[in-house]
Protein backbone atom coordinates (compact mmCIF):
# COMPACT_ATOMS: atom_id res chain seq x y z
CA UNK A 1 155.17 101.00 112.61
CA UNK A 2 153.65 99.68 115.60
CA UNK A 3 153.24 96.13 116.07
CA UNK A 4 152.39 95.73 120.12
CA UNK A 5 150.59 97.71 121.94
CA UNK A 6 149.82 97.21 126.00
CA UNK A 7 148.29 99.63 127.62
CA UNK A 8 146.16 97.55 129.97
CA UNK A 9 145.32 98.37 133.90
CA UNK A 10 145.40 101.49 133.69
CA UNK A 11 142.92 104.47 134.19
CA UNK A 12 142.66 105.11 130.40
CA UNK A 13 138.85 106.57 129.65
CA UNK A 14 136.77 107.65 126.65
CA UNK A 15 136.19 105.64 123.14
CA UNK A 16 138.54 103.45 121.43
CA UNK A 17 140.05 105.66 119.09
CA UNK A 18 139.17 104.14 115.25
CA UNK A 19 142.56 105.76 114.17
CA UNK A 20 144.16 102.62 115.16
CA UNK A 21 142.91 101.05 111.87
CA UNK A 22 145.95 103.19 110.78
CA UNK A 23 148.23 100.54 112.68
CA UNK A 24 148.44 97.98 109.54
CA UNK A 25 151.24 96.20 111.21
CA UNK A 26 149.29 95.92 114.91
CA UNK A 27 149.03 92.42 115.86
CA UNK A 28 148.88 92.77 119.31
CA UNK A 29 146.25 95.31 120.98
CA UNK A 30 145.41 95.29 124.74
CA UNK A 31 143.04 97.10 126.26
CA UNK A 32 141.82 95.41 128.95
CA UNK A 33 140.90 96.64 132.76
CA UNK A 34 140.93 100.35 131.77
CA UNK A 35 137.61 102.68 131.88
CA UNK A 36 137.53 102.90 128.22
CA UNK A 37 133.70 103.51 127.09
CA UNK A 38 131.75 104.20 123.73
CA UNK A 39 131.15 101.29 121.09
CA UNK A 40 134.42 98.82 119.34
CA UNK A 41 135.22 100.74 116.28
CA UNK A 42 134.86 97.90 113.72
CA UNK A 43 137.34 98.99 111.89
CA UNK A 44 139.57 98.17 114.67
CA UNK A 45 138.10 94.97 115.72
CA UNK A 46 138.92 93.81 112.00
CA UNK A 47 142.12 94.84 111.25
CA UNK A 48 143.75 91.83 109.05
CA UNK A 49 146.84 92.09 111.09
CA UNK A 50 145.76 91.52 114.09
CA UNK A 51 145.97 88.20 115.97
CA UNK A 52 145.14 89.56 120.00
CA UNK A 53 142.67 91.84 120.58
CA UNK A 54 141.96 91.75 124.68
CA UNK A 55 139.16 94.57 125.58
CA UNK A 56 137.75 92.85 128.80
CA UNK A 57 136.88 94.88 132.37
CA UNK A 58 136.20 98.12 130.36
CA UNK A 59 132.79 100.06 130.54
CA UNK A 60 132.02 99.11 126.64
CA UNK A 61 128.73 99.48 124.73
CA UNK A 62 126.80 99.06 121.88
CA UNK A 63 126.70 95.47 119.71
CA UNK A 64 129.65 93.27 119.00
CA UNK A 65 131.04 94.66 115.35
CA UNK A 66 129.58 91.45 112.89
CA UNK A 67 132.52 92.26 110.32
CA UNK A 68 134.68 89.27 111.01
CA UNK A 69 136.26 87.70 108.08
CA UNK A 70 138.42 84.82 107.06
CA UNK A 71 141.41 86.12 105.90
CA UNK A 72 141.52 87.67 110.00
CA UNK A 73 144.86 86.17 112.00
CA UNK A 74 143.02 86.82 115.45
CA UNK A 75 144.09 83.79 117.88
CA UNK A 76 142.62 85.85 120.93
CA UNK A 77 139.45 87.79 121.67
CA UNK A 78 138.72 88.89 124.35
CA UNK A 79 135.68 91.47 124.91
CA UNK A 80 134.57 89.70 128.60
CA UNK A 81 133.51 92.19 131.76
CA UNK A 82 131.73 94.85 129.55
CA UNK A 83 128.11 96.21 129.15
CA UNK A 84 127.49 95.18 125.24
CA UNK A 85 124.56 93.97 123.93
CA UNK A 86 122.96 92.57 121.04
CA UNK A 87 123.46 89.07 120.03
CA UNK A 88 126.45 87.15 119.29
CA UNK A 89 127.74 88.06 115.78
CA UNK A 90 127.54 84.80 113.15
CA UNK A 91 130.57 86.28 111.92
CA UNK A 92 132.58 85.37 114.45
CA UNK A 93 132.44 81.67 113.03
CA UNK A 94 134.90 83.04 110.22
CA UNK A 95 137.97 83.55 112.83
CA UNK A 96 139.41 79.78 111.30
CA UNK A 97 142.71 80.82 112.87
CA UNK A 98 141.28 82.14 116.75
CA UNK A 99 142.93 79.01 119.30
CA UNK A 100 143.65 80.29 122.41
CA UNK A 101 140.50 82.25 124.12
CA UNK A 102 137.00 83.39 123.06
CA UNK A 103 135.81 85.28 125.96
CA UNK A 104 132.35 87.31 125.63
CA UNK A 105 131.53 86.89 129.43
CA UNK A 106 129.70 89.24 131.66
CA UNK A 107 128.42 91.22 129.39
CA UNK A 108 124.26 91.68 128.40
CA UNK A 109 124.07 89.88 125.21
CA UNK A 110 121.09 87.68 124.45
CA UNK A 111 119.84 85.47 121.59
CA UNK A 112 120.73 82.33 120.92
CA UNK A 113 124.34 81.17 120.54
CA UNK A 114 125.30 81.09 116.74
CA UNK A 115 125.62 77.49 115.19
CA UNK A 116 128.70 79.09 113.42
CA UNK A 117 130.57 79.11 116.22
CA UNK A 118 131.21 75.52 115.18
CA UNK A 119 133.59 76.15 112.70
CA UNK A 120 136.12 77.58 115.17
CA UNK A 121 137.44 74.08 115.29
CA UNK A 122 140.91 75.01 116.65
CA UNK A 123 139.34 77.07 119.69
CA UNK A 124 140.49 75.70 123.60
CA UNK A 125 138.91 78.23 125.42
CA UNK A 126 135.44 79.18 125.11
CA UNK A 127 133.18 81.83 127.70
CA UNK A 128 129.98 82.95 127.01
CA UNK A 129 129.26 83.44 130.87
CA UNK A 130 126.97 85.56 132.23
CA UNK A 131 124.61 87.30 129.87
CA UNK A 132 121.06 86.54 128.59
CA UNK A 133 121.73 83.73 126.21
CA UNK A 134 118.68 81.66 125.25
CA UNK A 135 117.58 78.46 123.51
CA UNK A 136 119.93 74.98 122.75
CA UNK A 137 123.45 75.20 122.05
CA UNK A 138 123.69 74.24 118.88
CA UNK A 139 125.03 70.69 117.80
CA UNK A 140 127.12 72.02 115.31
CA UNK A 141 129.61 73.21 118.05
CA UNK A 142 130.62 69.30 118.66
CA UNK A 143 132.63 69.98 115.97
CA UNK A 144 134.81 72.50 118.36
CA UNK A 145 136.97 69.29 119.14
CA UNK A 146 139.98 71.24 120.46
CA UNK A 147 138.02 72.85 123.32
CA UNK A 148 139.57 71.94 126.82
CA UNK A 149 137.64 74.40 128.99
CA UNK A 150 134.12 76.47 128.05
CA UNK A 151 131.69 78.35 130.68
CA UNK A 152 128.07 78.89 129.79
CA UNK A 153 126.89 79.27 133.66
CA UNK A 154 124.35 81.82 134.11
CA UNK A 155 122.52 82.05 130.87
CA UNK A 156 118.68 81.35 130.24
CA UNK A 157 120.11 78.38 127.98
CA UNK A 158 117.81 74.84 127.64
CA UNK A 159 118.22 71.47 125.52
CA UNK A 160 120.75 68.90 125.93
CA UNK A 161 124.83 69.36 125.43
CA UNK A 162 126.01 68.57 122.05
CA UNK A 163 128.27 65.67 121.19
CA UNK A 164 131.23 65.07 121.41
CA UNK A 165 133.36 66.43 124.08
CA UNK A 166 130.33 68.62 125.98
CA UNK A 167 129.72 66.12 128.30
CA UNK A 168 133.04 65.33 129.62
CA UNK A 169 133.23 69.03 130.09
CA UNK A 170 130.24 69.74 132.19
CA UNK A 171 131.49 66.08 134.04
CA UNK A 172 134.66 67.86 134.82
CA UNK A 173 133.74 71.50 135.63
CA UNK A 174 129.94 70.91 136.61
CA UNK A 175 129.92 74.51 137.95
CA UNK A 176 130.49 75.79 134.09
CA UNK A 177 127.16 75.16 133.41
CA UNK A 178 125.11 76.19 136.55
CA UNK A 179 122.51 79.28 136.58
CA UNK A 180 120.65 77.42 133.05
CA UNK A 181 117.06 76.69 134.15
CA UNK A 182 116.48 74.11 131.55
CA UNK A 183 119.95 73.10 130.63
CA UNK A 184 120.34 69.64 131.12
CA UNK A 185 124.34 68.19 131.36
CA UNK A 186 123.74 64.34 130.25
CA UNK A 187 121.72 62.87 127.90
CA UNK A 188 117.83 61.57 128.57
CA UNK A 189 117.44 63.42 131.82
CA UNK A 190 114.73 65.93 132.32
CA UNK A 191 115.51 69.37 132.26
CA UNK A 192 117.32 70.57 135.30
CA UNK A 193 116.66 73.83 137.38
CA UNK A 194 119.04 75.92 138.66
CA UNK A 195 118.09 74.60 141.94
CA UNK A 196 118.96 70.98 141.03
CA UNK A 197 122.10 71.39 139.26
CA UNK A 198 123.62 73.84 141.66
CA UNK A 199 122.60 73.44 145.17
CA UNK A 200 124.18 70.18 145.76
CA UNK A 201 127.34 71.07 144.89
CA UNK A 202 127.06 74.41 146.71
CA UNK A 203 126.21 72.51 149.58
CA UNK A 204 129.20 70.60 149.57
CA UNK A 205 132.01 73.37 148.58
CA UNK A 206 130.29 75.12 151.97
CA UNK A 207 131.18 72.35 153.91
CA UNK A 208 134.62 72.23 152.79
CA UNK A 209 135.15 75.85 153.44
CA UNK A 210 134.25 75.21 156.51
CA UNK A 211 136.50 72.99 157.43
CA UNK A 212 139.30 74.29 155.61
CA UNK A 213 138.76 77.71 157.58
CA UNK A 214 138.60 76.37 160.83
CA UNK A 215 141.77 74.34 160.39
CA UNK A 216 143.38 77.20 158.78
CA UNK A 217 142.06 79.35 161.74
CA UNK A 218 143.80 76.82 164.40
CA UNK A 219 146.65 76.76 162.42
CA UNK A 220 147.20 80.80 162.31
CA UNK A 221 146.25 81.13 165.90
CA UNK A 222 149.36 78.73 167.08
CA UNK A 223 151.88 80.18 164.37
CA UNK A 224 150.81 83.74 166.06
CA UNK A 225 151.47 82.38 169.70
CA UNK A 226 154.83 80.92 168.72
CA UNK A 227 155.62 83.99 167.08
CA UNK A 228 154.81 86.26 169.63
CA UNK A 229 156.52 84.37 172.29
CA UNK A 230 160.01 84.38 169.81
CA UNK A 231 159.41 87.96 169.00
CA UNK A 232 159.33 88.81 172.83
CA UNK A 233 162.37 86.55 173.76
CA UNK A 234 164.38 87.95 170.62
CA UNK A 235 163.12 91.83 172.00
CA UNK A 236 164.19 91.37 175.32
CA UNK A 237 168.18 89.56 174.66
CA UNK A 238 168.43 92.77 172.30
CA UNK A 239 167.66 95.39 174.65
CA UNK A 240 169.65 93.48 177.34
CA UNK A 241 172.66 93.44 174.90
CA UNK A 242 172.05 97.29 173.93
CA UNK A 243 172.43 98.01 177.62
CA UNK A 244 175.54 96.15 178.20
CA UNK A 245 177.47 98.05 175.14
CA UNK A 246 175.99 101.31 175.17
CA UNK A 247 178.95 102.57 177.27
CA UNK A 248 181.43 102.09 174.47
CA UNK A 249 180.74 100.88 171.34
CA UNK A 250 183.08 101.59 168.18
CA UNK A 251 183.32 101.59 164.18
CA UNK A 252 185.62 103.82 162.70
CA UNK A 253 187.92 103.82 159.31
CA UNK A 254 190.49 101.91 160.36
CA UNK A 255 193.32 104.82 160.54
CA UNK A 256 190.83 107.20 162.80
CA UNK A 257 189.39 107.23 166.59
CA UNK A 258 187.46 108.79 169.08
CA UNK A 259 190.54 110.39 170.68
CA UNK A 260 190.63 111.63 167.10
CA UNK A 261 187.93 113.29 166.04
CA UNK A 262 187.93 115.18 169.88
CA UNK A 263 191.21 116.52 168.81
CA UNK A 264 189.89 117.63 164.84
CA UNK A 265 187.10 119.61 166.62
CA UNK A 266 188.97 121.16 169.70
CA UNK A 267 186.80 118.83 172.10
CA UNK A 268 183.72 119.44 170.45
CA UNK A 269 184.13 123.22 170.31
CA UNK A 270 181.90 125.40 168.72
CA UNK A 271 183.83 127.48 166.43
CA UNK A 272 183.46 124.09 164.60
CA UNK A 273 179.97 123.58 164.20
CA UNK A 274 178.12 123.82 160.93
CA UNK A 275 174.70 122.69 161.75
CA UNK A 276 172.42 121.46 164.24
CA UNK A 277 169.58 119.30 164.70
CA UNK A 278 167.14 118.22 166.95
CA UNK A 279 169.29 116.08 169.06
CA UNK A 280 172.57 117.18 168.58
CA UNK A 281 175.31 119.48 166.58
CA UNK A 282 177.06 118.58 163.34
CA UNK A 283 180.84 119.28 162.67
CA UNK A 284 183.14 119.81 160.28
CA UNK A 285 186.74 117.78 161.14
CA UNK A 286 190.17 117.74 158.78
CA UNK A 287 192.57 115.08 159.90
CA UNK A 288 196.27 115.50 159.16
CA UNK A 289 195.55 113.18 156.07
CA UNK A 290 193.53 116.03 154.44
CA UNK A 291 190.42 113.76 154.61
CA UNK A 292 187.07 115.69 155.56
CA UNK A 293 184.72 114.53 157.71
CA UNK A 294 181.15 115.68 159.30
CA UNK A 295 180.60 114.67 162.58
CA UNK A 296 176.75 114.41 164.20
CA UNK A 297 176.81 114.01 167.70
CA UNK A 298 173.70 112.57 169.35
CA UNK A 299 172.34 112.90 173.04
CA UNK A 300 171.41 108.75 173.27
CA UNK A 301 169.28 109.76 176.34
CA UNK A 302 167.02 111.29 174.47
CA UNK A 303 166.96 109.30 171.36
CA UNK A 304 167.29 105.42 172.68
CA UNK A 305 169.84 102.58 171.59
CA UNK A 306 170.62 103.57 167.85
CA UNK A 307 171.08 99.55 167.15
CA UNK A 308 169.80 100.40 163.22
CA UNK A 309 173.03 102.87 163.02
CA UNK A 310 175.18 99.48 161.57
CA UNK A 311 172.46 98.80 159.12
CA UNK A 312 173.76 102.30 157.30
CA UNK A 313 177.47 100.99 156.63
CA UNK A 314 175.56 98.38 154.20
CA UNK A 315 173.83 101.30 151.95
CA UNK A 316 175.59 102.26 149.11
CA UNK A 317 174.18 105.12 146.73
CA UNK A 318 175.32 107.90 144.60
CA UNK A 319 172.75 109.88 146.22
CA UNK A 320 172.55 108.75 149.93
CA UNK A 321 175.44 110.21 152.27
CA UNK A 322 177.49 108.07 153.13
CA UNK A 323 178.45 106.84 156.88
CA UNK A 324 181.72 105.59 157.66
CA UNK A 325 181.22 104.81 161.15
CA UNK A 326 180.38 105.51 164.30
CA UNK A 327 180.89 105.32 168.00
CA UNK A 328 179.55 105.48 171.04
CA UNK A 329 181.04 107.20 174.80
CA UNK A 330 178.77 107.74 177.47
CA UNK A 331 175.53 107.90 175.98
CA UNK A 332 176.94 109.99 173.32
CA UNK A 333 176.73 108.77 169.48
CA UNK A 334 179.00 110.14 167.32
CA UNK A 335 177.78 109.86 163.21
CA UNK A 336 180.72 109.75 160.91
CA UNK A 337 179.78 110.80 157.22
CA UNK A 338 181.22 112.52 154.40
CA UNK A 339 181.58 116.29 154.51
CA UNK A 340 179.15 117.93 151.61
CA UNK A 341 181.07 121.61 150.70
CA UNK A 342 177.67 122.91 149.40
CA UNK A 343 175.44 122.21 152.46
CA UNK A 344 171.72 121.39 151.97
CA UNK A 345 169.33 122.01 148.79
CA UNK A 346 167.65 124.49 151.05
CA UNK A 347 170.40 126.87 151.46
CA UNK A 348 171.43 126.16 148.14
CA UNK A 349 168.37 127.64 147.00
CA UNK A 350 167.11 130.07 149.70
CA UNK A 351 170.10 131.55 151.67
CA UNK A 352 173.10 131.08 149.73
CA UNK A 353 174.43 135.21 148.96
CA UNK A 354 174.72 135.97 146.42
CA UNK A 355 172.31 133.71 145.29
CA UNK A 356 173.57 130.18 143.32
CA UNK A 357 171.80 130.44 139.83
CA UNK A 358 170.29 126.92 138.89
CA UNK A 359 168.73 126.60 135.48
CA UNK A 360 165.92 123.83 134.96
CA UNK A 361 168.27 121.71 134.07
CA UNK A 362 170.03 121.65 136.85
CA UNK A 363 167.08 121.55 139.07
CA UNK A 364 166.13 118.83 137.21
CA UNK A 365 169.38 116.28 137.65
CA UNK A 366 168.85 117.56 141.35
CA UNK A 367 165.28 116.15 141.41
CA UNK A 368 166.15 113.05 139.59
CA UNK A 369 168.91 112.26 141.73
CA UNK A 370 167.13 112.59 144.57
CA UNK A 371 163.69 110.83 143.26
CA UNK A 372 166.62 107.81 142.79
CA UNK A 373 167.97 107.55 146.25
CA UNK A 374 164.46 106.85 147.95
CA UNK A 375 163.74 104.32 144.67
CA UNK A 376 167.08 102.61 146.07
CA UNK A 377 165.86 102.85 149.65
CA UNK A 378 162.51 101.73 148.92
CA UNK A 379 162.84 98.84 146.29
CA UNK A 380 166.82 97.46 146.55
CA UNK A 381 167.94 97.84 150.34
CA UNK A 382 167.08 94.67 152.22
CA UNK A 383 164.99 95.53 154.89
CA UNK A 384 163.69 98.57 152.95
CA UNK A 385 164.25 101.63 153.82
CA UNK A 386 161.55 104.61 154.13
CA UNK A 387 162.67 108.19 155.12
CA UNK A 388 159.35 109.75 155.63
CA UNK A 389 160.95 113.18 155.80
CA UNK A 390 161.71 114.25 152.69
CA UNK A 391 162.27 118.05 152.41
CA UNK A 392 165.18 120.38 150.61
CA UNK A 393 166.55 120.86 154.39
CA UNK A 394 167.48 116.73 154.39
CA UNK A 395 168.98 116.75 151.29
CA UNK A 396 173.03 117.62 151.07
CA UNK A 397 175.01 119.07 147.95
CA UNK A 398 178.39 117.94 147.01
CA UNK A 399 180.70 119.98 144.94
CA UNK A 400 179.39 119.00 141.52
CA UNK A 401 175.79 119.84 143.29
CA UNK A 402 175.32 116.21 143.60
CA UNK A 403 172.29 115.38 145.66
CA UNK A 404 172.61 113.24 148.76
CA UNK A 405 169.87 112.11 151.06
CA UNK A 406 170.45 112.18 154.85
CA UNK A 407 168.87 112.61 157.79
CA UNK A 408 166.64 109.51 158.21
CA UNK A 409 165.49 110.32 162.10
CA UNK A 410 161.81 110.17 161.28
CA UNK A 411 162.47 106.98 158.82
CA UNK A 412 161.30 103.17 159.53
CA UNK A 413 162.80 100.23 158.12
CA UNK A 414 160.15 97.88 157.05
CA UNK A 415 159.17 94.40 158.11
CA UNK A 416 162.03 95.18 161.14
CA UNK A 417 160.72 92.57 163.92
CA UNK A 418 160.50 95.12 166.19
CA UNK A 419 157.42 96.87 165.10
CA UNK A 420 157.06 98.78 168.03
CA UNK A 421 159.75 100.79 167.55
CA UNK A 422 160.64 103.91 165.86
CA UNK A 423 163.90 103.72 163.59
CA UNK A 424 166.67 105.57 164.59
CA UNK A 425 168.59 104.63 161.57
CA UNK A 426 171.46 106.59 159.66
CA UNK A 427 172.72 110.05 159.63
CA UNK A 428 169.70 112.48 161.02
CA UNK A 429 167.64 113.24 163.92
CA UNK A 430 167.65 109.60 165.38
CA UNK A 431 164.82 107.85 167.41
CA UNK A 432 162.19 110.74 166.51
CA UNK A 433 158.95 110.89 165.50
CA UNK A 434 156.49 113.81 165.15
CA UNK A 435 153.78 113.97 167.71
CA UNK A 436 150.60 112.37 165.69
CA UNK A 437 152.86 110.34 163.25
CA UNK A 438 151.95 106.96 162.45
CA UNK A 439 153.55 103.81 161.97
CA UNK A 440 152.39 102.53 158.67
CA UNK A 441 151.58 98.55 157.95
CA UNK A 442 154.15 97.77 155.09
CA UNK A 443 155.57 100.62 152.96
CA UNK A 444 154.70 103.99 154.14
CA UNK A 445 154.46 106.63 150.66
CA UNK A 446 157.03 109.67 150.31
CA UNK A 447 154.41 112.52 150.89
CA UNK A 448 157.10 115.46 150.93
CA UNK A 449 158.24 117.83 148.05
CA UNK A 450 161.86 118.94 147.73
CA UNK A 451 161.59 122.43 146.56
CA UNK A 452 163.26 123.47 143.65
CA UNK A 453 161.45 126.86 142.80
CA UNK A 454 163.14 130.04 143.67
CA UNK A 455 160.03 131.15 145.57
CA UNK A 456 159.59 131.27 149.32
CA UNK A 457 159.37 128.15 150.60
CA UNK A 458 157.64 126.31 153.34
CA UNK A 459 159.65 126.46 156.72
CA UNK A 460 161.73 123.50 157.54
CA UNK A 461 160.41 122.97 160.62
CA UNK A 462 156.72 123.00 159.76
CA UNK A 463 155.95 119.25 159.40
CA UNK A 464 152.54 117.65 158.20
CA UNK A 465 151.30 115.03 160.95
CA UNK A 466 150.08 112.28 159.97
């Protein structure tokens, strides 16, 4: 049996559906900030089990169900930021258990506030806000002598405050009772108008703001200046340092070296090339250990410093290839990563003969494992990670068809101090960006499908510019 239910800001529309009354164990129901519409099913509203019912910021109608009864457990209600009308019902003065919120604000209810409203003597928070209340509160609410906060600005409500409490209330949140024409906050004055009870004190929060803006403004304007002058120092010792060791620059596994991997791939000879890129060739290298390798070489000439390339060694994934080094000879990078025996999701799919036979099941772990590599990039890697071109091409197979993400050359790590400047982080295409691409402020959104149908698919190269 259900006993909670949350289902609040969300985009949930239509009625309140009265088979909830089913729910004889619900006790906690919310509702609120949705686009639910139609009238509160009363046989929901007074469910005996139930002890919070939060409806607020919905597009409600109709009258508040007048059904309440004692033997309810409700300690919350909450029906504030609708459209219902009607008055307030006079059974809501049964609730003897309600203590934590009554909240019927900014909705169109009118009539005069029920004198049984003064039984809910263990209520603390009371809003009747903007409607169209009318006439005196009634004196029997003194007896509400647990109230610490209540709002009755912006009714059509007159008469004096009852005793008790009410007047250290309106003393200590004056702006709780504003927008009552003839409402008048201590006893033996004459009636007060809007104008008189709220001007004064508008008056005098403007003139705060004021002052609070302008020092706020002087205070924003220096923090920028100082920032912008240790941004620019910081910028230019980085790019003097990325000068000095662009030349030869080195992180390899500890039993491998450049000298190395030249002699694995015949000086970079073709025969053992198994992909290229935009700025450079991939190969496939075994060392006398039996270890595979890909190597990615990259023209730095055309790319810029690849300073981000360190930040890779620090992400660790099941589905992100991993880097193992790198290294740098005369304005060449070289991109050390594991070797994937079942190339990319693309030619898995597409040009793989004869064709590799992938059930939905499969495609579906595939998906998954992919949809979890850009949830680690985006939400666990500190500074986050966003690839920005995510397509069947960038994503590698391992021999269990194990999806790995690579090829983050049109990827940005966010809040990087150097916002100017494209990322030319980890193992893809670094330093480029798609003519009409744009820098977004924050977290840019993965916009790209991976396809998994067996149907034609869109060509690699054709890229949506944003």
């Amino acid at each position: 049996m259900i006993g909670t239910l949350r289902l609040s800001l969300n985009r949930l529309t239509g009625p309140i559906p009265p088979e909830l009354k089913n729910c004889k164990r619900l006790f906690y129901l919310d509702l609120g900030g949705n686009h639910l519409n139609g009238s509160i099913p009363a046989e929901v509203a007074t469910l005996d089990s139930l002890q919070y019912l939060l409806l607020g910021g919905n597009k409600l109608t109709g009258t508040i169900p007048d059904s309440f009864t004692a033997t309810q457990g409700l300690l919350e209600l909450d029906l504030g930021g609708n459209s219902l009308e009607g008055t307030i019902p006079v059974s809501l003065g049964n609730l003897q258990y309600i203590s934590r919120n009554l909240d019927l604000s900014n909705n169109r209810l009118r009539g005069q506030i029920p004198s049984s409203l003064g039984n809910l003597r263990s209520l603390e928070v009371l809003d009747l806000s903007a409607n169209s209340l009318s006439g005196p509160i009634p004196s029997q609410l003194s007896n509400m002598i647990s109230l610490s906060a209540v709002n009755v600005s912006f009714n059509e409500l007159s008469g004096q405050l009852p005793a008790g409490n009410w007047a250290k209330l309106a003393d200590e949140s004056p702006d709780a009772f504003c927008g009552n024409a003839q409402l008048c906050t201590h006893p033996g004055n004459a009636p007060c108008s809007r104008d008189q009870s709220c001007k004064t004190r508008r008056r005098n929060t403007q003139v705060i703001v004021a002052l609070l803006l302008s020092t706020f403004t002087v205070m924003v304007a220096a923090l920028c200046a100082i920032h912008f002058i240790v941004k620019r120092s910081k910028r230019l010792s980085a790019k003097n340092g990325s000068v000095r060791n662009l030349d030869s620059t080195e992180e390899l596994p500890e039993d491998l070296t450049y000298e190395d991997i030249l002699r694995a791939t015949d000086n970079l000879s073709e025969k053992y090339v198994i992909g290229k890129g935009r700025h450079g060739s991939v190969y496939k290298t075994q060392f006398a250990v039996g270890k595979q390798w890909a190597v990615k070489t990259v023209d730095l000439s055309r790319c810029g410093f690849p300073i981000e390339m360190k930040i890779l060694n620090t992400v660790r994934h099941r589905n992100i290839v991993r880097m193992a080094g790198y290294c740098i000879r005369r304005n060449v990078g070289m991109i050390l990563y594991e070797y994937m025996p079942e190339g990319t999701l693309f030619e898995l799919l597409h040009e793989r003969t004869p064709q590799v036979a992938l059930d939905w099941t499969a495609r579906h772990i595939i998906a998954l494992g992919a949809a979890e590599g850009l949830s680690y990039l985006h939400h666990d890697c500190v500074p986050m990670i966003v690839h920005r071109d995510v397509k069947s091409s960038n994503i590698l197979m391992d021999a269990e068809l194990v999806p790995k993400i690579t090829d983050f050359g049109m990827g940005k790590i966010v809040g990087d101090e150097d916002a100017d400047a494209t990322v030319s982080v980890v193992v893809g295409t670094l330093g480029y960006i798609a003519p009409g691409a744009r820098l977004l402020d924050e977290a840019d959104r993965e916009e790209r499908c991976v396809q998994l149908r067996g149907g034609a698919p869109r060509a690699p190269d054709q890229e949506d510019a944003r």
